[in-house]
Protein backbone atom coordinates (compact mmCIF):
# COMPACT_ATOMS: atom_id res chain seq x y z
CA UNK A 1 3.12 58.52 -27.77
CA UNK A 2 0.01 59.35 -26.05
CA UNK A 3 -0.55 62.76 -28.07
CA UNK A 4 -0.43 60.62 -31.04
CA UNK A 5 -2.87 57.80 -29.87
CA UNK A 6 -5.25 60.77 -29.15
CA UNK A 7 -4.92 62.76 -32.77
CA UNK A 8 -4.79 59.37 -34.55
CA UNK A 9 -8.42 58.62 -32.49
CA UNK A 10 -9.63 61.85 -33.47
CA UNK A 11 -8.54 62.23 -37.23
CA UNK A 12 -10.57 58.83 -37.47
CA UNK A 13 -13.41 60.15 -35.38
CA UNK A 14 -13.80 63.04 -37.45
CA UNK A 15 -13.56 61.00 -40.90
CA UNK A 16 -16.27 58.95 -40.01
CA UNK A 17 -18.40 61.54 -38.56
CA UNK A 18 -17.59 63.25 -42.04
CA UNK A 19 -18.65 60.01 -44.04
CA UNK A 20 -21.75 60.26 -42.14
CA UNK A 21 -23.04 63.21 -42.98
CA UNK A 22 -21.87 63.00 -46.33
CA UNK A 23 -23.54 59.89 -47.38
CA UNK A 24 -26.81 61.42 -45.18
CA UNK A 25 -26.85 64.53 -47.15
CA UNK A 26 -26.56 62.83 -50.57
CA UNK A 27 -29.14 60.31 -49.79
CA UNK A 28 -31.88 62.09 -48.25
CA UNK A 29 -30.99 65.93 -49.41
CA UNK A 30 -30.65 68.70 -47.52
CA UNK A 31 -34.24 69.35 -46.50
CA UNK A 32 -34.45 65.92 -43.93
CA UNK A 33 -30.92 65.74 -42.48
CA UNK A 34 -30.99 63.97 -39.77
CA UNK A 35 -29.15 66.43 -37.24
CA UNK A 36 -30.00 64.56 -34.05
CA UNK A 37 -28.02 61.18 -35.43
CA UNK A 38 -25.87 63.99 -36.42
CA UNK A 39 -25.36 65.45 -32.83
CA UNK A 40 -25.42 61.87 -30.79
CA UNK A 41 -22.41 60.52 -33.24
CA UNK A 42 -20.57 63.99 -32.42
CA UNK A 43 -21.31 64.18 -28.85
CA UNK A 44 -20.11 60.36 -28.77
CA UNK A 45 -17.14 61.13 -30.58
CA UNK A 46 -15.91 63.73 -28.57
CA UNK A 47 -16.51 61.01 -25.06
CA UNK A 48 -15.05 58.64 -26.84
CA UNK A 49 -11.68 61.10 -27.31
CA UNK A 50 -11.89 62.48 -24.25
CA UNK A 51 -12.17 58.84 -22.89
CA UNK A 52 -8.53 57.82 -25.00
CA UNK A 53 -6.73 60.73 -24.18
CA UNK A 54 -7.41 59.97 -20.19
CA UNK A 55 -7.27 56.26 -20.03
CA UNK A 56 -3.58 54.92 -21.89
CA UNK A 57 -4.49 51.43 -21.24
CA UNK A 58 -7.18 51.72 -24.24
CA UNK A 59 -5.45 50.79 -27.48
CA UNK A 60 -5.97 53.02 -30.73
CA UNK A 61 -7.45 49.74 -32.52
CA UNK A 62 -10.25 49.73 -30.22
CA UNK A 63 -11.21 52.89 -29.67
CA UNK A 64 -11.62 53.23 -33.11
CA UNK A 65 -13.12 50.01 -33.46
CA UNK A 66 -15.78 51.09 -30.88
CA UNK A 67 -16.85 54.10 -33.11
CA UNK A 68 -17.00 52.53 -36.26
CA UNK A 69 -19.68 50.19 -34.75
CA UNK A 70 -21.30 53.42 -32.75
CA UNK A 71 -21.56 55.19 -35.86
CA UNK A 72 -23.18 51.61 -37.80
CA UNK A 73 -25.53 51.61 -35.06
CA UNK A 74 -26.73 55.30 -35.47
CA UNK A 75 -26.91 55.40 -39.27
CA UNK A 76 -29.23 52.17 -38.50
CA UNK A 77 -31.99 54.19 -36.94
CA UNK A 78 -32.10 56.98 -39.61
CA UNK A 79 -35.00 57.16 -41.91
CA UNK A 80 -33.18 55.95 -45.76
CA UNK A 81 -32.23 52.75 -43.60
CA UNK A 82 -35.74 52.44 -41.59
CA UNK A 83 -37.12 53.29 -45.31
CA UNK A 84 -35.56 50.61 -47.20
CA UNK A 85 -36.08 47.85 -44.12
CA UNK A 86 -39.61 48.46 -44.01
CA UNK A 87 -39.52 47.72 -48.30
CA UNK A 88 -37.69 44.42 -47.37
CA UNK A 89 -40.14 43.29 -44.80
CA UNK A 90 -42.84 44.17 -47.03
């Protein structure tokens, strides 16, 4: 059961790592990726595994949960989303 909690954690850790970098790539091309959001949402990911697979009393729900609202919280402070905040306030 634990094995389990752990690849279920990490299939959805890697999806929305994946979705990341996707929707980065398409919005701002190739040339301004930003590979340090890139690297803090991997590096995260990986704690955040590393974290499940050690500690049982963590449910699935919530560790996944937790880096859904990680990886919100670093596509905030990339520059399409700093871009179109700064045309709102303007």
């Amino acid at each position: 059961m634990k094995k389990l909690a752990t690849i279920i954690t990490t299939a959805a850790v890697v999806l929305m790592t994946a979705g990341f970098a996707i929707a980065e790539s398409l919005s701002v091309g190739t040339g301004a990726f930003p590979y340090f959001q890139f690297g803090c949402l991997a590096i995260g990911g990986l704690i955040l595994v590393s974290l499940k697979n050690k500690y049982q009393q963590i449910f699935t729900g919530e560790a996944i949960g937790v880096f859904a609202l990680y990886t919100i919280l670093v596509s905030l402070f990339t520059s399409p989303v700093i871009d179109a905040v700064k045309a709102l306030v303007s």
